[in-house]
N, C-alpha and C. Protein backbone atom coordinates (compact mmCIF):
# COMPACT_ATOMS: atom_id res chain seq x y z
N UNK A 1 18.52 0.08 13.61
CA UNK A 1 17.23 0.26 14.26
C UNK A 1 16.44 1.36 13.56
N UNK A 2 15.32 1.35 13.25
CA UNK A 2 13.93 2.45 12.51
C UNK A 2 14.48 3.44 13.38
N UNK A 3 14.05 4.76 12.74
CA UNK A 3 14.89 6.01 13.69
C UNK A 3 12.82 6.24 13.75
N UNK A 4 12.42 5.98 13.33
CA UNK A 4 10.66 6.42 13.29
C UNK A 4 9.72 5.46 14.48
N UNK A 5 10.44 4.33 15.19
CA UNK A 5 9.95 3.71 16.63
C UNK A 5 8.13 3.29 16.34
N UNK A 6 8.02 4.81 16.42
CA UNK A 6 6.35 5.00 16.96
C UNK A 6 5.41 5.11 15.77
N UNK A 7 6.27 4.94 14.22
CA UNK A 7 5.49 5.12 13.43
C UNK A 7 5.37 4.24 12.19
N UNK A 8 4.92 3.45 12.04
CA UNK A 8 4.72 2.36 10.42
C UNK A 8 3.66 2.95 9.55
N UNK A 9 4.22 2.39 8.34
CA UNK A 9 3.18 2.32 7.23
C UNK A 9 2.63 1.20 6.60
N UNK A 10 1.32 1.30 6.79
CA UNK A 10 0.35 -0.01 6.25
C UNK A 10 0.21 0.44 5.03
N UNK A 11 0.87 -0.32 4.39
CA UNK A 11 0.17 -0.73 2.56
C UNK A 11 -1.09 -1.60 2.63
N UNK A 12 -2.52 -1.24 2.17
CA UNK A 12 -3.74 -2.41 2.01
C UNK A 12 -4.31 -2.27 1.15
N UNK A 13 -4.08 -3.31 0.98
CA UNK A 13 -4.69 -3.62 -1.08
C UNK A 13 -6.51 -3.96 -0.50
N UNK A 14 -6.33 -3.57 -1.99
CA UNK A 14 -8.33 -3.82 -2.20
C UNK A 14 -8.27 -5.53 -2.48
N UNK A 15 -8.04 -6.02 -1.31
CA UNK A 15 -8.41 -7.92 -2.42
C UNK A 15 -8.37 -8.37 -0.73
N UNK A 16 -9.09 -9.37 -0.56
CA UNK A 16 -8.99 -10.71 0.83
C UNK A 16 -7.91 -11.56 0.71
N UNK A 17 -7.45 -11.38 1.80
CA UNK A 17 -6.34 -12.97 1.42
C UNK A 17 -7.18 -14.03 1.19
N UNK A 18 -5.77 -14.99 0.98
CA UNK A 18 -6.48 -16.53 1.21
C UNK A 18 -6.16 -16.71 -0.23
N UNK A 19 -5.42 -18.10 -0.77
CA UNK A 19 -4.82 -18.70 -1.57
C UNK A 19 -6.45 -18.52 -2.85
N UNK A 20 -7.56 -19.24 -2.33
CA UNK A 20 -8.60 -18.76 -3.55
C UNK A 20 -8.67 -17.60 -4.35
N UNK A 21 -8.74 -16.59 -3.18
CA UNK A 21 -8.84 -15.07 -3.51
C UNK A 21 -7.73 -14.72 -4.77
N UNK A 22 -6.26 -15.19 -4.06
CA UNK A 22 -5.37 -14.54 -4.60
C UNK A 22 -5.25 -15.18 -6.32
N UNK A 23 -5.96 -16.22 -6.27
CA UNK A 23 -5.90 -17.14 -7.56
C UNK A 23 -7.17 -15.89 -8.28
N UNK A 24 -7.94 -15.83 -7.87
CA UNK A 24 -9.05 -14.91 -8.27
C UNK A 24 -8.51 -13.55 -9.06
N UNK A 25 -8.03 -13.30 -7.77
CA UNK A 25 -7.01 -11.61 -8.00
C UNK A 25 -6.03 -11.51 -9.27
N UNK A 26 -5.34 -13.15 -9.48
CA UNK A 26 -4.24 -13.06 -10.31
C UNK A 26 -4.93 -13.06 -11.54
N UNK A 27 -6.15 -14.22 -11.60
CA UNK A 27 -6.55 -13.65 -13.14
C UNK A 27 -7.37 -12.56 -13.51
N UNK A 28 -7.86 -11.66 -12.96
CA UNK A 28 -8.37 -10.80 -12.65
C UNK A 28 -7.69 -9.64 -13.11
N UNK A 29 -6.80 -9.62 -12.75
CA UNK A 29 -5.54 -8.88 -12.69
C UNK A 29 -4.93 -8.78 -14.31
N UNK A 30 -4.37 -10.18 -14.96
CA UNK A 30 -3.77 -10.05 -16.34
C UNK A 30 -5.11 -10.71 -17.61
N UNK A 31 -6.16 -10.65 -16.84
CA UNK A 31 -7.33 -10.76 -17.74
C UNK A 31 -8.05 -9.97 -18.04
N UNK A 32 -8.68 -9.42 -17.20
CA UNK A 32 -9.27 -8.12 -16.97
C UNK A 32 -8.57 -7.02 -16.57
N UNK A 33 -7.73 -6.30 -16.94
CA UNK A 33 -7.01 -5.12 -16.03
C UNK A 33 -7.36 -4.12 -15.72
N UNK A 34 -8.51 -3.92 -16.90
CA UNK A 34 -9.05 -2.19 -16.53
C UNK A 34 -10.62 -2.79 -15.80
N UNK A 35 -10.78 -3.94 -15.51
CA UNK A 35 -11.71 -4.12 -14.26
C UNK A 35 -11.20 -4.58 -12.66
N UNK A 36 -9.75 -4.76 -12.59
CA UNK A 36 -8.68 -4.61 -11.37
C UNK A 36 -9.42 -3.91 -10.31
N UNK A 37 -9.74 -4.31 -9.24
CA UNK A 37 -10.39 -3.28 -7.88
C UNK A 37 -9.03 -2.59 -7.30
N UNK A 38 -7.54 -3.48 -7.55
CA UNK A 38 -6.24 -2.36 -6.26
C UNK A 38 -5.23 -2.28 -7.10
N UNK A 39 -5.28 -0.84 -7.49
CA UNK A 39 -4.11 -0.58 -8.13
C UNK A 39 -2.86 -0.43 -7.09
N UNK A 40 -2.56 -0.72 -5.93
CA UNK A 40 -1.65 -1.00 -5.48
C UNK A 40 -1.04 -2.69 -5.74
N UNK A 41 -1.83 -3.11 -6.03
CA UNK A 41 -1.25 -4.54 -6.16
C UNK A 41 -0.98 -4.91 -8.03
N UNK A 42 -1.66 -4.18 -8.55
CA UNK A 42 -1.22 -3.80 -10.52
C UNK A 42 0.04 -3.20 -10.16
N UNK A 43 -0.03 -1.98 -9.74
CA UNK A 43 1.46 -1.24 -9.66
C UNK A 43 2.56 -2.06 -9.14
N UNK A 44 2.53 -2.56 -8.08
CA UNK A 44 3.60 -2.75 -7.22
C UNK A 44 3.84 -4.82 -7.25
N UNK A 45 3.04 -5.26 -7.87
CA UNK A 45 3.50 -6.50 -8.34
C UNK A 45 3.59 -7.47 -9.93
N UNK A 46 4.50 -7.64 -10.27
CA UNK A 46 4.66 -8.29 -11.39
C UNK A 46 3.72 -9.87 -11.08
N UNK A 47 3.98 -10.17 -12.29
CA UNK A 47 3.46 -12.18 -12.41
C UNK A 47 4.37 -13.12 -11.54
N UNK A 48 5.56 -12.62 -10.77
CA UNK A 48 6.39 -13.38 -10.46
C UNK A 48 6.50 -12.83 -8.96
N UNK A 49 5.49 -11.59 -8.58
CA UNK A 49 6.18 -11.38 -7.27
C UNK A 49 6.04 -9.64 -6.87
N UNK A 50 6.51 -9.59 -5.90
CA UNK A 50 6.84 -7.69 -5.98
C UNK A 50 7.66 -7.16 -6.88
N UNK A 51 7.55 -6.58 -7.23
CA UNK A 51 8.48 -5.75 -8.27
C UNK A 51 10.03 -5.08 -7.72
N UNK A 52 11.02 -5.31 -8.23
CA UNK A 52 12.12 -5.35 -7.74
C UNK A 52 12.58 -3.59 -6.70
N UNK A 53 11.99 -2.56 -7.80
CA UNK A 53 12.17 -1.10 -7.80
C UNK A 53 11.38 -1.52 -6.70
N UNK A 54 10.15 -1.78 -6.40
CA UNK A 54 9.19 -1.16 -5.03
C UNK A 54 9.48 -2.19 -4.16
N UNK A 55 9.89 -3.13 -3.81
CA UNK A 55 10.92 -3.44 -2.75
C UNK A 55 11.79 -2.96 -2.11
N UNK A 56 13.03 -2.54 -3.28
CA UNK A 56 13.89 -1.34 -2.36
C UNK A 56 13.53 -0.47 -2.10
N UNK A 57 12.92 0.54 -2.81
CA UNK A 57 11.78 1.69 -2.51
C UNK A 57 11.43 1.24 -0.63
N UNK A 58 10.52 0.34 -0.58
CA UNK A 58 10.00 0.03 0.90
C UNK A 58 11.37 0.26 1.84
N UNK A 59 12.04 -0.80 1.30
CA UNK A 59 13.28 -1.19 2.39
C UNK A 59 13.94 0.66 2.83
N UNK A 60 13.87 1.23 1.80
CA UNK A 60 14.34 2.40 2.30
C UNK A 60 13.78 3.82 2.90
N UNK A 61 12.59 2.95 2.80
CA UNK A 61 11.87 4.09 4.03
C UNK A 61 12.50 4.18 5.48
N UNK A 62 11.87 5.07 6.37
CA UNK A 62 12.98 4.93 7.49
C UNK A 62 11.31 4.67 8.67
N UNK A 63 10.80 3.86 8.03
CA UNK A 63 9.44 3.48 8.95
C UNK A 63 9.35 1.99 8.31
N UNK A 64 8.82 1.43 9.21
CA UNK A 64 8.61 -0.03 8.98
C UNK A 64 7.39 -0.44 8.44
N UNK A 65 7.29 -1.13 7.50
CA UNK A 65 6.06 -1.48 6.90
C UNK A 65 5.30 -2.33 6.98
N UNK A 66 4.11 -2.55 6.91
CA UNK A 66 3.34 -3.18 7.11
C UNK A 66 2.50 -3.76 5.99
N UNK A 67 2.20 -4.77 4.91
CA UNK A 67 1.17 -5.49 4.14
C UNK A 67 0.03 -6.08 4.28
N UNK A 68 -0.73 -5.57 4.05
CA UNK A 68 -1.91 -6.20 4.77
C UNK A 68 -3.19 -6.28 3.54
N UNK A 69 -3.91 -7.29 3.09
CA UNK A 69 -5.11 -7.28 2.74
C UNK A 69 -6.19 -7.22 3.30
N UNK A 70 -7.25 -6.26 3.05
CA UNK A 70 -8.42 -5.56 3.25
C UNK A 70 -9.07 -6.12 4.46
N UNK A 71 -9.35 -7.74 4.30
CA UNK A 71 -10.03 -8.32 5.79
C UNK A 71 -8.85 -8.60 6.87
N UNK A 72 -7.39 -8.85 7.04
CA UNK A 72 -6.69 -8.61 7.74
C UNK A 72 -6.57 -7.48 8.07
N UNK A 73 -6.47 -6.34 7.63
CA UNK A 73 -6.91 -5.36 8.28
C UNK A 73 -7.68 -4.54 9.33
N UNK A 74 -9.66 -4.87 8.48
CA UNK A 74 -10.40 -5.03 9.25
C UNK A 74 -9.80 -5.85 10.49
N UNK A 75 -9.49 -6.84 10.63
CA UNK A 75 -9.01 -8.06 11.76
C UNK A 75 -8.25 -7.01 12.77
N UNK A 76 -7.03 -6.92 12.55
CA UNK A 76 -6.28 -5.94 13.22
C UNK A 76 -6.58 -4.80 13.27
N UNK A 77 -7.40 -3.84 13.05
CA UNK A 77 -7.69 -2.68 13.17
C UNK A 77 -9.24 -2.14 12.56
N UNK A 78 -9.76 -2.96 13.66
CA UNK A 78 -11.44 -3.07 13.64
C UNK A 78 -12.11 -1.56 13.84
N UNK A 79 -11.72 -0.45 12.63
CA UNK A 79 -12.26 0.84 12.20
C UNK A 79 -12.96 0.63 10.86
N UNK A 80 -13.60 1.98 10.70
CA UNK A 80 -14.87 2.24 9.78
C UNK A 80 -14.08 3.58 9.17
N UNK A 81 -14.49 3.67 7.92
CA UNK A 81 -14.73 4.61 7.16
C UNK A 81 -12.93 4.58 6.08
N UNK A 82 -12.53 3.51 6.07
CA UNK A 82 -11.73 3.29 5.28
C UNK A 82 -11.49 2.87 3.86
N UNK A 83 -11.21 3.39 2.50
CA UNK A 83 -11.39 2.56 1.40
C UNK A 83 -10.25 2.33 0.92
N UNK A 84 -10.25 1.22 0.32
CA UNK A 84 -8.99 0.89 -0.39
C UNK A 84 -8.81 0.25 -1.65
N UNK A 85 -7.43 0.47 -2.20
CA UNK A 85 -6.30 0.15 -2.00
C UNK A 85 -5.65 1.83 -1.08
N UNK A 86 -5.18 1.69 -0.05
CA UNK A 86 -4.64 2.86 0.36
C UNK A 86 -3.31 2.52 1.54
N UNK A 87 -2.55 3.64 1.43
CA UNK A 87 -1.51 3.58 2.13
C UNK A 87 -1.46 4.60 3.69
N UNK A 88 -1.68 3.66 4.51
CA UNK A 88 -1.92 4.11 6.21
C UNK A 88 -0.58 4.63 6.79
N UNK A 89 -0.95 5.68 7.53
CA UNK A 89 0.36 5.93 8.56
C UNK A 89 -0.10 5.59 10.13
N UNK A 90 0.42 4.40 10.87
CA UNK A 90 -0.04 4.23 12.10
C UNK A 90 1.23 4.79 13.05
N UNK A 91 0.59 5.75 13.90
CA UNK A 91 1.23 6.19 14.57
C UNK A 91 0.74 6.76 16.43
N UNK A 92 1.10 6.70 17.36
CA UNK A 92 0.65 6.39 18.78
C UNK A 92 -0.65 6.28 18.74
N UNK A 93 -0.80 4.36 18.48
CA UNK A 93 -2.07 4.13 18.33
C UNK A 93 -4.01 4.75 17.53
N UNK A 94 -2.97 5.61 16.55
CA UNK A 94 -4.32 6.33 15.27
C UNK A 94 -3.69 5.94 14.43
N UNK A 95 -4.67 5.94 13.55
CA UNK A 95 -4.33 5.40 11.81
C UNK A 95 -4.66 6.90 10.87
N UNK A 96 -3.96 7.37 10.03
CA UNK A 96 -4.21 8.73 9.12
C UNK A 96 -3.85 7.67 7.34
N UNK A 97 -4.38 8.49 7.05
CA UNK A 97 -4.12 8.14 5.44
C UNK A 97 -3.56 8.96 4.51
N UNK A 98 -2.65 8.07 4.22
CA UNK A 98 -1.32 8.94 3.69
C UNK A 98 -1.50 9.11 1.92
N UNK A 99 -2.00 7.66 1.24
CA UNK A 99 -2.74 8.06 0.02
C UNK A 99 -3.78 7.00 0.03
N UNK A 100 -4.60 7.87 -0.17
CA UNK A 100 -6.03 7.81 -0.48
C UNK A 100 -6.80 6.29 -1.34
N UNK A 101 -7.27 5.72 -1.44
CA UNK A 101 -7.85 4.94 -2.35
C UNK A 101 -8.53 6.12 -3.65
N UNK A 102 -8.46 6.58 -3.11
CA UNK A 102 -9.53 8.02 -4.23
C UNK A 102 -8.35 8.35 -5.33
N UNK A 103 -6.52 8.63 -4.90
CA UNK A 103 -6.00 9.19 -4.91
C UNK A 103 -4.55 7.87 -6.00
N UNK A 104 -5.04 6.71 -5.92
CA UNK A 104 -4.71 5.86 -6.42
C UNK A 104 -5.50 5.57 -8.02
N UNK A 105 -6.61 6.34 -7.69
CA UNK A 105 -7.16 5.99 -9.44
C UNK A 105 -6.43 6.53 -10.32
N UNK A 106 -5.74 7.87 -9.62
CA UNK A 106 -4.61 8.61 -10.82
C UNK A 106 -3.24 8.57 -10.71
N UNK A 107 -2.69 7.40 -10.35
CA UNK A 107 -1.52 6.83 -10.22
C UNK A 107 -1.04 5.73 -10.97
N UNK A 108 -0.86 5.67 -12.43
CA UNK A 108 -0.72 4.95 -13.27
C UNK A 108 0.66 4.30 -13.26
N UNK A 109 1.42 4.73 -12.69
CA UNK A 109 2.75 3.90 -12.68
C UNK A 109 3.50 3.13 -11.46
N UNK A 110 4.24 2.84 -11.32
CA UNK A 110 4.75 2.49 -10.23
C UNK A 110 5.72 3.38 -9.78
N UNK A 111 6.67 4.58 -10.91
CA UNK A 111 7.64 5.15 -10.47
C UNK A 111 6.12 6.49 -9.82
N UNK A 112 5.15 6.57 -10.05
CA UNK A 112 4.36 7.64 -10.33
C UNK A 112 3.74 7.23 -8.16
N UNK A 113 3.51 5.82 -8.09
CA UNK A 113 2.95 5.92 -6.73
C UNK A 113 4.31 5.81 -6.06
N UNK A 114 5.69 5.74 -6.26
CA UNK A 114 7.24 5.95 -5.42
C UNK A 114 6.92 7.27 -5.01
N UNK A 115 7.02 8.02 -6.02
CA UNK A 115 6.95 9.27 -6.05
C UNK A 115 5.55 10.18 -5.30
N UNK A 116 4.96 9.77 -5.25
CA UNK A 116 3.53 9.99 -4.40
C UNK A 116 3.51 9.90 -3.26
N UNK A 117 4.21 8.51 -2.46
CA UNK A 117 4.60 7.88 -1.36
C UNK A 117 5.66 9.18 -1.34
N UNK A 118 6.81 9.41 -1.54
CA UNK A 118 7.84 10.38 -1.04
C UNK A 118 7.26 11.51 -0.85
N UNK A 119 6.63 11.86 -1.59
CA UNK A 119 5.67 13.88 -1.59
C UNK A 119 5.24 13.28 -0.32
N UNK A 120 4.65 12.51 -0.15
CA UNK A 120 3.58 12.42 0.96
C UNK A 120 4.05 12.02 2.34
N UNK A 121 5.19 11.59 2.52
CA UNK A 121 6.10 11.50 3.66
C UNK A 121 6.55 12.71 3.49
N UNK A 122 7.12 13.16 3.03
CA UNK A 122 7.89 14.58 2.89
C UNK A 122 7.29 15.44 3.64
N UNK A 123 5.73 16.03 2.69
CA UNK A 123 4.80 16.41 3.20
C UNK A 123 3.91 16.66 4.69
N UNK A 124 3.62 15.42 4.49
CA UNK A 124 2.76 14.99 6.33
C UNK A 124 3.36 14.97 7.28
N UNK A 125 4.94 14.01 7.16
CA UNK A 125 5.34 13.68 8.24
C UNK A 125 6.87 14.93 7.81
N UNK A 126 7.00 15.07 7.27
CA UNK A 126 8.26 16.21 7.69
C UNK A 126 9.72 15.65 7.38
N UNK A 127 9.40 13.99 6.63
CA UNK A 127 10.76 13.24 6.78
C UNK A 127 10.94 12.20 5.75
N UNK A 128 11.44 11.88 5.45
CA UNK A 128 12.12 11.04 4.09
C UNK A 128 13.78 10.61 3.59
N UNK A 129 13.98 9.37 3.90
CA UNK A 129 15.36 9.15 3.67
C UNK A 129 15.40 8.87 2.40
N UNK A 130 16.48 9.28 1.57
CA UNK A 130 16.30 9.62 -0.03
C UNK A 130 17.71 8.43 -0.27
């Protein structure tokens, strides 16, 4: 059982779902790269999928996660003043932002946003299973 109950983390990429979009996104993505809108979704997915490292990475947080693209979001959590690609902490019903869309332009790797994600649990919330 999550020892964290009352608290998840929303991952939300800068892109809309929906099978068009994501066809959009994919060439977008290995065509254009340095015109990419979510470097959470460059970082954290290969051509074949999630990337193996940031899978377990997730699985071993001790908060449950959440994936969500930008208008599902909006959908479920009909707030203002959000940009993304950014990583949410929802917790007794408020949302805080744990990294930034701002804070993702200088996150060039994938071991580089693991490591960002851990400072930043560490940090905010006081907790991190290693």
């Amino acid at each position: 059982m999550n020892e964290h109950q009352n608290s998840k983390l929303l991952f939300v990429y800068n892109a809309d779902s929906g099978l068009s979009n994501a066809l959009l996104d994919y060439g977008k993505k290995y065509l254009s790269p340095s015109k990419y809108d979510c470097r959470l979704c460059m970082l954290s997915y290969g051509p074949f999928g999630m990337r193996k490292d940031w899978k377990q990475f997730v699985a071993s947080l001790p908060y449950d996660a959440e994936f969500l693209h930008k208008d599902d979001f909006a959908k479920r959590y009909p707030l203002e003043g959000f940009s993304f690609p950014a990583v949410l902490v929802l917790k007794d019903e408020k949302i805080e932002v744990l990294v930034s869309s701002e804070e993702f332009k200088s996150i060039a790797t994938l071991t580089a946003l693991i490591d960002t994600v851990k400072s930043k649990l560490t940090t905010s919330l006081g907790t991190f299973a290693s």
